[in-house]
N, C-alpha and C. Protein backbone atom coordinates (compact mmCIF):
# COMPACT_ATOMS: atom_id res chain seq x y z
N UNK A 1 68.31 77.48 74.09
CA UNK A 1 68.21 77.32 75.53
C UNK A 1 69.48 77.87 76.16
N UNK A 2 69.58 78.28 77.55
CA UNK A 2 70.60 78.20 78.04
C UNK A 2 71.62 77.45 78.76
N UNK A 3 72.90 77.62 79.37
CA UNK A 3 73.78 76.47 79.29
C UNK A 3 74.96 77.42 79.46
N UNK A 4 74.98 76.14 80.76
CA UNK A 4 76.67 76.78 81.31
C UNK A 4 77.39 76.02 79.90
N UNK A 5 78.05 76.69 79.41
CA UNK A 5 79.11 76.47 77.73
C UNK A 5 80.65 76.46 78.41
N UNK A 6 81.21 75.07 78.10
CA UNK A 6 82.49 75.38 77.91
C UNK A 6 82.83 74.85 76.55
N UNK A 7 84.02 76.04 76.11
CA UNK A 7 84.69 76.38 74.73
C UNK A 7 85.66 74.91 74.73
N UNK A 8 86.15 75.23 75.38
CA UNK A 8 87.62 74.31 75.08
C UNK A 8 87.96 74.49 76.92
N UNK A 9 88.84 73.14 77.21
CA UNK A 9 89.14 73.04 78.14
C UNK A 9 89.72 73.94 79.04
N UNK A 10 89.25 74.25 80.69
CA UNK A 10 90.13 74.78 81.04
C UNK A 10 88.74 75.76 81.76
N UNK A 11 88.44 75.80 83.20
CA UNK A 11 87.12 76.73 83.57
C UNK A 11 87.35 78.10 83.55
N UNK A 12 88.37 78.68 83.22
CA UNK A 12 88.11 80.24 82.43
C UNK A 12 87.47 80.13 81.37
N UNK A 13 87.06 78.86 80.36
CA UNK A 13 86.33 78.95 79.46
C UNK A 13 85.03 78.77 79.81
N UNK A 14 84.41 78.56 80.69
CA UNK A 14 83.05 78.94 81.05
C UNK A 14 82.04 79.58 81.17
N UNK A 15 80.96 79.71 80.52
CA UNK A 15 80.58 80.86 80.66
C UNK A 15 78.99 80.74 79.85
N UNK A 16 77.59 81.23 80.47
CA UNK A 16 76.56 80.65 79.54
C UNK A 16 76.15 81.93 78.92
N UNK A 17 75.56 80.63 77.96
CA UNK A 17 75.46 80.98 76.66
C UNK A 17 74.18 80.52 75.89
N UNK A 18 73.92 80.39 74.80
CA UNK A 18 73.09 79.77 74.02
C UNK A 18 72.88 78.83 73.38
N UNK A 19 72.43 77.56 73.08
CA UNK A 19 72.67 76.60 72.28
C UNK A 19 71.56 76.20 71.98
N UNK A 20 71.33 75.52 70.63
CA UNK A 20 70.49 74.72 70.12
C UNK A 20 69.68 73.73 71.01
N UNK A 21 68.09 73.80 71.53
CA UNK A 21 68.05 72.44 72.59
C UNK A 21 68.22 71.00 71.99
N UNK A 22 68.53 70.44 72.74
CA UNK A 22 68.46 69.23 71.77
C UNK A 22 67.42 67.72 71.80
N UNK A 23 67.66 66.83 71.18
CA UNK A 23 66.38 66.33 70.98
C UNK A 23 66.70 65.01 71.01
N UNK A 24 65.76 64.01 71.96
CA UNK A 24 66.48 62.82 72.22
C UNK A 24 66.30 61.51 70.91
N UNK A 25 67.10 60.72 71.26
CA UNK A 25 67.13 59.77 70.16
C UNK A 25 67.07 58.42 70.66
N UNK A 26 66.92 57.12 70.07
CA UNK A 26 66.16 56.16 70.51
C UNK A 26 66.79 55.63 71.63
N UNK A 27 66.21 55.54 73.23
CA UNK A 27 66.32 54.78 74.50
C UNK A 27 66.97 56.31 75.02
N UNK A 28 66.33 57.47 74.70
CA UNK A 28 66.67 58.57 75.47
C UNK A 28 65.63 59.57 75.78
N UNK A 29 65.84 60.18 76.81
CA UNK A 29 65.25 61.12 77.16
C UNK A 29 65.06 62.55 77.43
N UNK A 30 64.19 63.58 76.97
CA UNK A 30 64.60 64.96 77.00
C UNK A 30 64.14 65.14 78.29
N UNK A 31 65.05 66.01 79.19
CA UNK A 31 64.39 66.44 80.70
C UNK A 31 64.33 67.89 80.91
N UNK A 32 63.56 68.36 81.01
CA UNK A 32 63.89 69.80 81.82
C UNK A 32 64.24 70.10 82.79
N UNK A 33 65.53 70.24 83.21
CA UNK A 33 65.83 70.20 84.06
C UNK A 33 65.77 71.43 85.15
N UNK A 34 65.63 70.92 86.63
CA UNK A 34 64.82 71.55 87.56
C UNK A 34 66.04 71.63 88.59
N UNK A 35 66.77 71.20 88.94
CA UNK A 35 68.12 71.18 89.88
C UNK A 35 69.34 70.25 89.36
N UNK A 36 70.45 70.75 90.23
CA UNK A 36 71.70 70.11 89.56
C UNK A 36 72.78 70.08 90.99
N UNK A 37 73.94 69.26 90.94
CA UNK A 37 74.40 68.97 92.02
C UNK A 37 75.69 69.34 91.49
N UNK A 38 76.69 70.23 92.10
CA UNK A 38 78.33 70.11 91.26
C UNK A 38 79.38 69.64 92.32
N UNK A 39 79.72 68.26 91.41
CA UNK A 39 80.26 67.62 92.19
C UNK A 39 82.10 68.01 92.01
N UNK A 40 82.99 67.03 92.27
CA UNK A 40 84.38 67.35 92.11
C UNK A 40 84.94 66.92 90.81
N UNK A 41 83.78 66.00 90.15
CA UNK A 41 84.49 65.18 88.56
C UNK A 41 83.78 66.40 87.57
N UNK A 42 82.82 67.02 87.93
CA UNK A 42 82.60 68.20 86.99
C UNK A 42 83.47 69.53 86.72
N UNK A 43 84.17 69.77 87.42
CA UNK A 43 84.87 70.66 87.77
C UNK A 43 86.61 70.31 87.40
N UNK A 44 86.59 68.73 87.42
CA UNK A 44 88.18 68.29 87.66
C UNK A 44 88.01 68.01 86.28
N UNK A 45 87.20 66.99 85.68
CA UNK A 45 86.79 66.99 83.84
C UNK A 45 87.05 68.09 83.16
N UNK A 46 86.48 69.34 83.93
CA UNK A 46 86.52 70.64 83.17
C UNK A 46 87.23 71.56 82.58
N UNK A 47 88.50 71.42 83.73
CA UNK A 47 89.51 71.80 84.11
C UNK A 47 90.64 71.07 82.65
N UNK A 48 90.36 69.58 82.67
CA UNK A 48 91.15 69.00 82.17
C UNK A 48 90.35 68.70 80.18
N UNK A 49 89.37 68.53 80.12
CA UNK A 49 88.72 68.37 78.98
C UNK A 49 88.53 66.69 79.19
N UNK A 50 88.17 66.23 78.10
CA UNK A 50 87.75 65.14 77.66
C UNK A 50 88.02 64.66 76.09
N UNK A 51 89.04 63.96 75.54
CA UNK A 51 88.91 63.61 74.17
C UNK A 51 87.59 63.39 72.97
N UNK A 52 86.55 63.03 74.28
CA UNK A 52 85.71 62.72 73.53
C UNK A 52 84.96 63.58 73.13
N UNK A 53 84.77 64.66 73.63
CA UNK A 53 84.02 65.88 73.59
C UNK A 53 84.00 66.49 72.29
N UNK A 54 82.86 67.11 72.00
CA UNK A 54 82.96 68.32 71.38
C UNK A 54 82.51 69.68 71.86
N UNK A 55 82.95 70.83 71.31
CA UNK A 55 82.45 72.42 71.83
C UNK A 55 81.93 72.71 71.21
N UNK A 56 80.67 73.98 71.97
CA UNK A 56 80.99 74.31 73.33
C UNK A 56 80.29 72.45 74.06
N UNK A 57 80.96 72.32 75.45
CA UNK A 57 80.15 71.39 75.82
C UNK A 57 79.99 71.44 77.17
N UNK A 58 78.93 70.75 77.78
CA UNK A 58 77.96 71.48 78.90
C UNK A 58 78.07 70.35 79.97
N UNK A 59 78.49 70.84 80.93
CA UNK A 59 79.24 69.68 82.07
C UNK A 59 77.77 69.63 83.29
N UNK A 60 77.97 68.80 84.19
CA UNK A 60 77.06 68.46 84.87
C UNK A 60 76.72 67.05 85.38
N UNK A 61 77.45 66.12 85.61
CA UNK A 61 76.85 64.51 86.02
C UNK A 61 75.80 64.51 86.83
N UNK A 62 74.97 65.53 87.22
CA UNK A 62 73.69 64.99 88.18
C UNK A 62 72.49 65.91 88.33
N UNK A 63 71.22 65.33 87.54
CA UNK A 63 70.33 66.28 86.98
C UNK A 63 69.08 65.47 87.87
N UNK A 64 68.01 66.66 88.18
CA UNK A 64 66.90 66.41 88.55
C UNK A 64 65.82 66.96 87.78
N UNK A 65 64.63 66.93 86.57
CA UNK A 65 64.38 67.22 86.03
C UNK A 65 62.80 66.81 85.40
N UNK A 66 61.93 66.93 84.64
CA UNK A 66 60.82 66.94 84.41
C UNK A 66 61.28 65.86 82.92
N UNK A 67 60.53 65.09 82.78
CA UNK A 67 60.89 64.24 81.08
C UNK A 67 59.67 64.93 80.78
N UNK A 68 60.26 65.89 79.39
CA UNK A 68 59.04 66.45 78.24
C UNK A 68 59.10 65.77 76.42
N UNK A 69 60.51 64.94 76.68
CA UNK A 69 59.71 64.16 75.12
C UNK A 69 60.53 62.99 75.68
N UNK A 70 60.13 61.93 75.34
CA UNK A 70 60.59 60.80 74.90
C UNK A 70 61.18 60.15 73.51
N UNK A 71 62.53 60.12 73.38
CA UNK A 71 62.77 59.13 72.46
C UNK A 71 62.31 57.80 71.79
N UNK A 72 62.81 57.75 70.98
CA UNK A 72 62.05 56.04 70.34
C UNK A 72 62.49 55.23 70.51
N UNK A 73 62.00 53.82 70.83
CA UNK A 73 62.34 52.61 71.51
C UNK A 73 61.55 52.36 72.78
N UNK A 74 60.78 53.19 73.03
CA UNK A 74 60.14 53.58 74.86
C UNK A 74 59.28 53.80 75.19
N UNK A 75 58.51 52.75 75.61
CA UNK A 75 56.90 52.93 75.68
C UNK A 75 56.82 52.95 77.02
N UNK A 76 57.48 52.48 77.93
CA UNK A 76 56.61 52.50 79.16
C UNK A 76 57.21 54.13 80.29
N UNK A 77 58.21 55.22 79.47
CA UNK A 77 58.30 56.23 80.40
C UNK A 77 56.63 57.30 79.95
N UNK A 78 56.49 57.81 80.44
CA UNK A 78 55.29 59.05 80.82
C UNK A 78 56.41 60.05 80.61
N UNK A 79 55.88 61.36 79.71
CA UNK A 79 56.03 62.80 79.86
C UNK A 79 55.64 62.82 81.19
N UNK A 80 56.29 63.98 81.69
CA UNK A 80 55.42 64.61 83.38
C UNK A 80 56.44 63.69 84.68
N UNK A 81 57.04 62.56 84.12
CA UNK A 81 57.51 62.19 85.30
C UNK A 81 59.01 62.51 85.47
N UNK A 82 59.00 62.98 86.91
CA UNK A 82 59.99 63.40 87.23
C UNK A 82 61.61 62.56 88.06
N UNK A 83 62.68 62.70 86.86
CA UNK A 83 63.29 61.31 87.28
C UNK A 83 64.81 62.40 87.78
N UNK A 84 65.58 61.64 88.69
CA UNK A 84 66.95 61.97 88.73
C UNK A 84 67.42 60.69 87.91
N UNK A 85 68.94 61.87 87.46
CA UNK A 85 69.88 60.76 87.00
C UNK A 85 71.24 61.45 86.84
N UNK A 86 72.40 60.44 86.80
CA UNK A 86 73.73 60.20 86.85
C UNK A 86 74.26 60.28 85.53
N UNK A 87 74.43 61.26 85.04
CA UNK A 87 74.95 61.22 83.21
C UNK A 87 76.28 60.64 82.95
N UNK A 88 76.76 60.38 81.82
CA UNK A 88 77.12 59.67 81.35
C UNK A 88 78.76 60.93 81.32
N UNK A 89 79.73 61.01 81.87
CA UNK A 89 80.65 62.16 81.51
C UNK A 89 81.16 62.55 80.20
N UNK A 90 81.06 61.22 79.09
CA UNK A 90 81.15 61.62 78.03
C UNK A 90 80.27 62.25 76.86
N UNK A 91 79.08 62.31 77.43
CA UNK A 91 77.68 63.26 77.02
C UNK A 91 77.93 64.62 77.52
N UNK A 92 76.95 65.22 77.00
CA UNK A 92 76.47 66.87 77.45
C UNK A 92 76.11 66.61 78.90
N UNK A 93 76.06 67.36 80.06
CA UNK A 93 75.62 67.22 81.14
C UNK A 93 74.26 68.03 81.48
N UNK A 94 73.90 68.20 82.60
CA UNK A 94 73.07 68.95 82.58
C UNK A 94 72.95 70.63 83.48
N UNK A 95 73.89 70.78 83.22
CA UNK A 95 73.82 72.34 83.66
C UNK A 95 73.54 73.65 82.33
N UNK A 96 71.81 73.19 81.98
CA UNK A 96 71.47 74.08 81.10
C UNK A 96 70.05 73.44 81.04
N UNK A 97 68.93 74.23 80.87
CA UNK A 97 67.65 74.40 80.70
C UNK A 97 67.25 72.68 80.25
N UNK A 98 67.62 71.94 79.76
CA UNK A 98 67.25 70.60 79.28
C UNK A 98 68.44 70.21 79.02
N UNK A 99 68.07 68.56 78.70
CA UNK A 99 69.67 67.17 78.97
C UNK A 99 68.69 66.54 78.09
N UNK A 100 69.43 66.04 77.51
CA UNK A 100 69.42 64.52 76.30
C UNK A 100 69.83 63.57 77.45
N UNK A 101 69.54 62.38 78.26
CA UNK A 101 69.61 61.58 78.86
C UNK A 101 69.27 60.15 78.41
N UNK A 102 70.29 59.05 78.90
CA UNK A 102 69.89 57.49 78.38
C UNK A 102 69.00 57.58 79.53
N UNK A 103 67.90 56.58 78.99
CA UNK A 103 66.80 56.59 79.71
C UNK A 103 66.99 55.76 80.58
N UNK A 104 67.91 54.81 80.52
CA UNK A 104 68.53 53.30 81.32
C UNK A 104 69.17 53.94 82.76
N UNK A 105 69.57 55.45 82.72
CA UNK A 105 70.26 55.79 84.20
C UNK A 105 69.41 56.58 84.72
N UNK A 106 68.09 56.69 84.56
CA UNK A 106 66.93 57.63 85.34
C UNK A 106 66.35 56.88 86.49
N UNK A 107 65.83 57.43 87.26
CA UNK A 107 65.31 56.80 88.17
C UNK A 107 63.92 57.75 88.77
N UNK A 108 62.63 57.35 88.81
CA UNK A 108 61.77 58.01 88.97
C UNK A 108 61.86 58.21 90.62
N UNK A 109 61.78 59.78 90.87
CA UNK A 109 62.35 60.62 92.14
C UNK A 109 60.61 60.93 92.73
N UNK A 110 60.81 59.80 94.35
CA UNK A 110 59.25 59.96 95.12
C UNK A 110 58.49 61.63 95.28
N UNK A 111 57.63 61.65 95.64
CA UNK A 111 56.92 62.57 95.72
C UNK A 111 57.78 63.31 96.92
N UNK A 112 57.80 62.88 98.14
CA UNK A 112 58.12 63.49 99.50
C UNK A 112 59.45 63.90 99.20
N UNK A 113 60.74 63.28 97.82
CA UNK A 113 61.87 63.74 97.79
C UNK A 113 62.56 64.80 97.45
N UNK A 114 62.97 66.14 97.58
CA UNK A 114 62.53 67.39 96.87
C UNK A 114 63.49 67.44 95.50
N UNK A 115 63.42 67.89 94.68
CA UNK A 115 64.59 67.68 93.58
C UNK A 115 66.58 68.25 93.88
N UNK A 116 66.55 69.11 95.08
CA UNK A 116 68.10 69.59 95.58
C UNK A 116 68.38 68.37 96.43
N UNK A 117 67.41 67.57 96.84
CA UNK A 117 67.76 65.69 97.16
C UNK A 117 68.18 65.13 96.79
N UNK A 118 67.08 65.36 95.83
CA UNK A 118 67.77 63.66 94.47
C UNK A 118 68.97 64.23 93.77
N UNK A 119 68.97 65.55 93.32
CA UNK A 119 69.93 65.86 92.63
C UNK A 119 71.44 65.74 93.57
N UNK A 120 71.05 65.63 94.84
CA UNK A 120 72.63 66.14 95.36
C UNK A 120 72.98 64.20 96.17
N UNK A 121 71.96 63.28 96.12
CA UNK A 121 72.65 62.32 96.70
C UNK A 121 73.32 61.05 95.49
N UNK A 122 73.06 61.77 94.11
CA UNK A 122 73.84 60.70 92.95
C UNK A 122 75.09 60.75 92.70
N UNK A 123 76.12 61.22 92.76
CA UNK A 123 77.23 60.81 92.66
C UNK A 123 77.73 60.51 94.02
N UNK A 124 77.65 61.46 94.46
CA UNK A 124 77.97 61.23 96.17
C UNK A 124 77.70 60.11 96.72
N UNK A 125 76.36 59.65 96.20
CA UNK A 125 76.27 58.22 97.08
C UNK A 125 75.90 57.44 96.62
N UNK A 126 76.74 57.42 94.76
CA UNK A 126 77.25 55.95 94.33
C UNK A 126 79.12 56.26 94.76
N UNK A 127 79.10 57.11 95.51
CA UNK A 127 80.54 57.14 95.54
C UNK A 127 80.95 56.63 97.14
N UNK A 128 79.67 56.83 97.99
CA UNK A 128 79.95 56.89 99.42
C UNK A 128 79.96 54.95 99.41
């Protein structure tokens, strides 16, 4: 899939690329993701790295997206539904074709809400 890739800290290392998609694991969710919001902790994280990380790794805290598999532990999400959510900064983010997501920070996004909505009012306005 594709994916904004950073190498190692520092946003001259940016740059997409290719990676393995990946595949969720129990109380998670795979999303395809459909919009993305870039906020100031994606960019300031980026800049600076993260200990916890490994490379390349794919920044993004705020994804709007389609769930196409479900992890195990999880019976009551549906493939097809379309959730925003607030990632976790020490995970992969979602600025690349699909996100591994805890299923615990999704939130199923209304019909009338368009996805550059949902995607752009989650950090912002758990922050406002």
């Amino acid at each position: 899939m594709k994916a904004w890739l950073l190498d190692e800290p520092g946003l001259e290392h940016l740059h997409i690329g290719e990676i393995e998609r990946p595949t969720p694991g129990a109380g998670e969710l795979l999303i395809k993701v459909e919009a993305v919001a870039l906020n100031p902790v994606d960019y300031k994280v980026g800049t600076n790295g993260n200990p916890n990380w490994s490379y390349p790794h794919i920044l993004g805290v705020d994804l709007v997206g389609e769930v196409v598999e479900v992890g195990s532990s999880l019976a009551n999400i549906i493939t097809g539904s379309r959730v925003a959510v607030h990632t976790s900064l020490g995970n992969n983010g979602g600025f690349a074709e699909y996100a591994v997501v805890d299923a615990r920070a999704c939130a199923v996004v209304p019909p009338e809400v368009s996805d550059e909505a949902a995607a752009a009012i989650l950090c912002a306005g758990m922050t406002a």
